[in-house]
N, C-alpha and C. Protein backbone atom coordinates (compact mmCIF):
# COMPACT_ATOMS: atom_id res chain seq x y z
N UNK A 1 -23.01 -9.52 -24.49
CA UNK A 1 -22.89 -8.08 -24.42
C UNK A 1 -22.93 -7.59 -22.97
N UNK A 2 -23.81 -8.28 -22.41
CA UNK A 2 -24.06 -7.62 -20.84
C UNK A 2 -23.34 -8.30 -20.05
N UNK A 3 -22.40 -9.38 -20.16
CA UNK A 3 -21.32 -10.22 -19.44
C UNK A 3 -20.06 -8.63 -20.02
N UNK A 4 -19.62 -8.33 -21.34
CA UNK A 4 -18.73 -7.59 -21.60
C UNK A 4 -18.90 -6.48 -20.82
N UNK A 5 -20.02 -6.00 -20.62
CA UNK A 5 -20.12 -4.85 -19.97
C UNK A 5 -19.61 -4.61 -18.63
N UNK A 6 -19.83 -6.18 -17.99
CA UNK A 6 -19.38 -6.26 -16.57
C UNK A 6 -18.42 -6.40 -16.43
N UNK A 7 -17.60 -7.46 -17.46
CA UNK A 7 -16.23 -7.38 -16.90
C UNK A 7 -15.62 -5.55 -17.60
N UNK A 8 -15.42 -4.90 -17.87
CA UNK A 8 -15.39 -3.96 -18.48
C UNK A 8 -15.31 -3.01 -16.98
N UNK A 9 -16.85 -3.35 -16.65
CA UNK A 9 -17.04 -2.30 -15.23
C UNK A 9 -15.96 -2.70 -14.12
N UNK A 10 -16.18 -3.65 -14.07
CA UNK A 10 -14.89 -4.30 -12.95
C UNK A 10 -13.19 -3.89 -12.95
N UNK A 11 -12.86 -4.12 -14.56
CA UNK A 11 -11.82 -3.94 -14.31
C UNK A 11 -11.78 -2.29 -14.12
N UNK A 12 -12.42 -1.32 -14.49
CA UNK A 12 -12.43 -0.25 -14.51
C UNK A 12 -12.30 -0.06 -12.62
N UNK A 13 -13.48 -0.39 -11.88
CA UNK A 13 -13.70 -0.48 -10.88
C UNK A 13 -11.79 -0.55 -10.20
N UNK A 14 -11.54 -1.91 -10.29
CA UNK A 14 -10.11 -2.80 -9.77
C UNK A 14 -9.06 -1.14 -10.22
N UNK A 15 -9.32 -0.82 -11.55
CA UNK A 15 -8.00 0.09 -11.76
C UNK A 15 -8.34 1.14 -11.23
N UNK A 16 -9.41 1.71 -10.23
CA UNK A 16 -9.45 3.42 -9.77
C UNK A 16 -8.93 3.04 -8.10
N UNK A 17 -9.42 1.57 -8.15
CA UNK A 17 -9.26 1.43 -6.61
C UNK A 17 -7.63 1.11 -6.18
N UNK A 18 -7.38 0.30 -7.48
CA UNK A 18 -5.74 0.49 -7.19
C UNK A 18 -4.96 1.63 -7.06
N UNK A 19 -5.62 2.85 -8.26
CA UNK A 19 -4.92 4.10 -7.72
C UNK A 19 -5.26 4.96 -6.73
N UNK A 20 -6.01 4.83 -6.24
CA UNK A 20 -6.65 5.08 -5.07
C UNK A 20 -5.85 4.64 -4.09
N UNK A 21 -5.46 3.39 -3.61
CA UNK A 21 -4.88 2.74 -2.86
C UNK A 21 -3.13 3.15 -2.72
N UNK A 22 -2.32 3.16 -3.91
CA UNK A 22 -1.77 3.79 -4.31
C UNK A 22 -1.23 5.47 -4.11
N UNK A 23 -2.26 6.36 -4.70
CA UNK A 23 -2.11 7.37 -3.91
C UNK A 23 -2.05 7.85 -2.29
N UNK A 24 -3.16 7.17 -1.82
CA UNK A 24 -3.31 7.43 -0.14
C UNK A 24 -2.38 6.51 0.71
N UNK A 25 -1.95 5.72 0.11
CA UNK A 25 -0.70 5.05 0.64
C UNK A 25 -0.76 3.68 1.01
N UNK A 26 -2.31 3.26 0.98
CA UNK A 26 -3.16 2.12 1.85
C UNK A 26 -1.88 0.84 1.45
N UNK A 27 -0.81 1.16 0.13
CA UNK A 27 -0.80 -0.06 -0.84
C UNK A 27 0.74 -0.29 0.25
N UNK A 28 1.41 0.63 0.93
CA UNK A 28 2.59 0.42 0.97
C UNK A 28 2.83 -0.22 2.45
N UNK A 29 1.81 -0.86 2.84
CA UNK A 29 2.55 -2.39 4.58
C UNK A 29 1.67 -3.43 3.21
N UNK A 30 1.15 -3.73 2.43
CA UNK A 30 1.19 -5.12 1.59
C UNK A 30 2.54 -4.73 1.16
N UNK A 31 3.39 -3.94 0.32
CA UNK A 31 4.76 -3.71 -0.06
C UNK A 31 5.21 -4.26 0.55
N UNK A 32 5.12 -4.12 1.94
CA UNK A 32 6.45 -4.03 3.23
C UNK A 32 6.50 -5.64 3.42
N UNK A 33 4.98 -6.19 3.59
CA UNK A 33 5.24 -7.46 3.84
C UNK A 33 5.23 -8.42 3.16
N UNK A 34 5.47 -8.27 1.53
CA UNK A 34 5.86 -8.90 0.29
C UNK A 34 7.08 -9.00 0.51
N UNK A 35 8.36 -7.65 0.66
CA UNK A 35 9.46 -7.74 0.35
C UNK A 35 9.80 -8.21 1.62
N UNK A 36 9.04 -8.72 3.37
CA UNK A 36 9.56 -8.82 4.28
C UNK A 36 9.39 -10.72 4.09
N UNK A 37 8.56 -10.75 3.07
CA UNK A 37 8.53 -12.69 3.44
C UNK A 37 9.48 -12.91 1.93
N UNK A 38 9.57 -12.14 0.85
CA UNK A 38 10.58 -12.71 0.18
C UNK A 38 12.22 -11.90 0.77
N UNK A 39 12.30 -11.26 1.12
CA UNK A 39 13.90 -10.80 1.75
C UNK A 39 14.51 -11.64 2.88
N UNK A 40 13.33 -11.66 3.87
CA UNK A 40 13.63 -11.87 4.76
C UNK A 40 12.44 -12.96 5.46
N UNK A 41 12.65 -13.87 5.03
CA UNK A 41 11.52 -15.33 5.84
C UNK A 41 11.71 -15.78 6.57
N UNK A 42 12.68 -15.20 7.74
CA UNK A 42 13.06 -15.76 8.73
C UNK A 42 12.50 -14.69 9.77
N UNK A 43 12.54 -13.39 9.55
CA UNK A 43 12.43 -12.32 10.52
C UNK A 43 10.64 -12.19 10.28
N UNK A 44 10.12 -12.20 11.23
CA UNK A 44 8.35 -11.85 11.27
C UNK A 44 8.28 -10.43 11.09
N UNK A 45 7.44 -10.18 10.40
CA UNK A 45 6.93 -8.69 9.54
C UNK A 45 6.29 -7.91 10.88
N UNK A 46 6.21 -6.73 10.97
CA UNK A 46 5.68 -5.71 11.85
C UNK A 46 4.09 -5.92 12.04
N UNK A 47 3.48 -5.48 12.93
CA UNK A 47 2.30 -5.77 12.06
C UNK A 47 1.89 -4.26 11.76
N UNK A 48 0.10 -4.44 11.24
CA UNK A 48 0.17 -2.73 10.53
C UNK A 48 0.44 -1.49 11.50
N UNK A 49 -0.35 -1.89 12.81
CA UNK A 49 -0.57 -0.97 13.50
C UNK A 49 1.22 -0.29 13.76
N UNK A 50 2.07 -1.34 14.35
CA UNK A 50 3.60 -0.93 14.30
C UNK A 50 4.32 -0.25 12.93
N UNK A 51 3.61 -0.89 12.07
CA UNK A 51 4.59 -0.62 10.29
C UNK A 51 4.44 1.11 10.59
N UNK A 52 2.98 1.43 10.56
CA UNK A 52 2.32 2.75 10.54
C UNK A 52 3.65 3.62 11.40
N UNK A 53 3.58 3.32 12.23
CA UNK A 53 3.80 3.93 13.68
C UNK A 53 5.35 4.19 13.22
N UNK A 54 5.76 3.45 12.49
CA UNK A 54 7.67 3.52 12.57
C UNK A 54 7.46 4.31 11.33
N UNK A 55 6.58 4.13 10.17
CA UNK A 55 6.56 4.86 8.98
C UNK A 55 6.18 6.49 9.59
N UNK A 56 5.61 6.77 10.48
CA UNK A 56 5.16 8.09 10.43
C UNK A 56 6.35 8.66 11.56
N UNK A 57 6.80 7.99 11.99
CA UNK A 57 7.93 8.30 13.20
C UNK A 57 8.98 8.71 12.30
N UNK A 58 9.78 8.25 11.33
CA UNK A 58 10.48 8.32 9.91
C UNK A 58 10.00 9.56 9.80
N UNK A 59 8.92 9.94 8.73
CA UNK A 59 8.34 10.79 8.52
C UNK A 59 8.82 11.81 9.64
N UNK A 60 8.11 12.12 10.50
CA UNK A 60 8.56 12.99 11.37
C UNK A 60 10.03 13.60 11.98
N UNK A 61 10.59 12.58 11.93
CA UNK A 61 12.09 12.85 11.81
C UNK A 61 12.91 13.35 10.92
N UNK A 62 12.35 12.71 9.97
CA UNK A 62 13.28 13.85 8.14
C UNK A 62 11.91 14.15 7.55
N UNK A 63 10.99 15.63 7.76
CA UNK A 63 10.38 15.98 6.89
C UNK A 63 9.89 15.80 5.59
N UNK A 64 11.69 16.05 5.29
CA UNK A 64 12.55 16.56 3.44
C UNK A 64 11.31 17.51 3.27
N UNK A 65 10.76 17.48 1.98
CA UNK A 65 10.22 18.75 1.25
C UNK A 65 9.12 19.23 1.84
N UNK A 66 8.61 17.99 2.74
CA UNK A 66 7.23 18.66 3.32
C UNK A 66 6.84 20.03 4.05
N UNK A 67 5.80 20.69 3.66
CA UNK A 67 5.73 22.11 4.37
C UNK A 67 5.44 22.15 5.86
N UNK A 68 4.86 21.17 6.58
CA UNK A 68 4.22 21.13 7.52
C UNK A 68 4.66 19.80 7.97
């Protein structure tokens, strides 16, 4: 019963933190460097501090809907 309980808590735990991760964006340079070692395994992946930097540079350049 108290083993069920834990795994129970955990996965609960694992699924808020994934959307968590998810929402705030934390999830999308693991994305980048999933699809950069299966697309492309020859070319070396950005690292975060650069991924960031070109993702918010993007960003800044085409708004689209954003207010600010």
């Amino acid at each position: 019963m108290v083993v069920a309980v834990a795994d129970a808590a955990r996965r609960v735990w694992r699924t808020v933190a994934w959307y968590v991760n998810g929402v705030t964006g934390q999830s999308r340079y693991a994305a980048y460097v999933a699809h950069e070692r299966t697309r492309h395994p020859d070319h070396e992946p950005l690292s975060e501090r650069e991924f960031w930097r070109a993702h918010y540079a993007a960003q800044d350049a085409d708004p689209g809907t954003r207010c600010c």
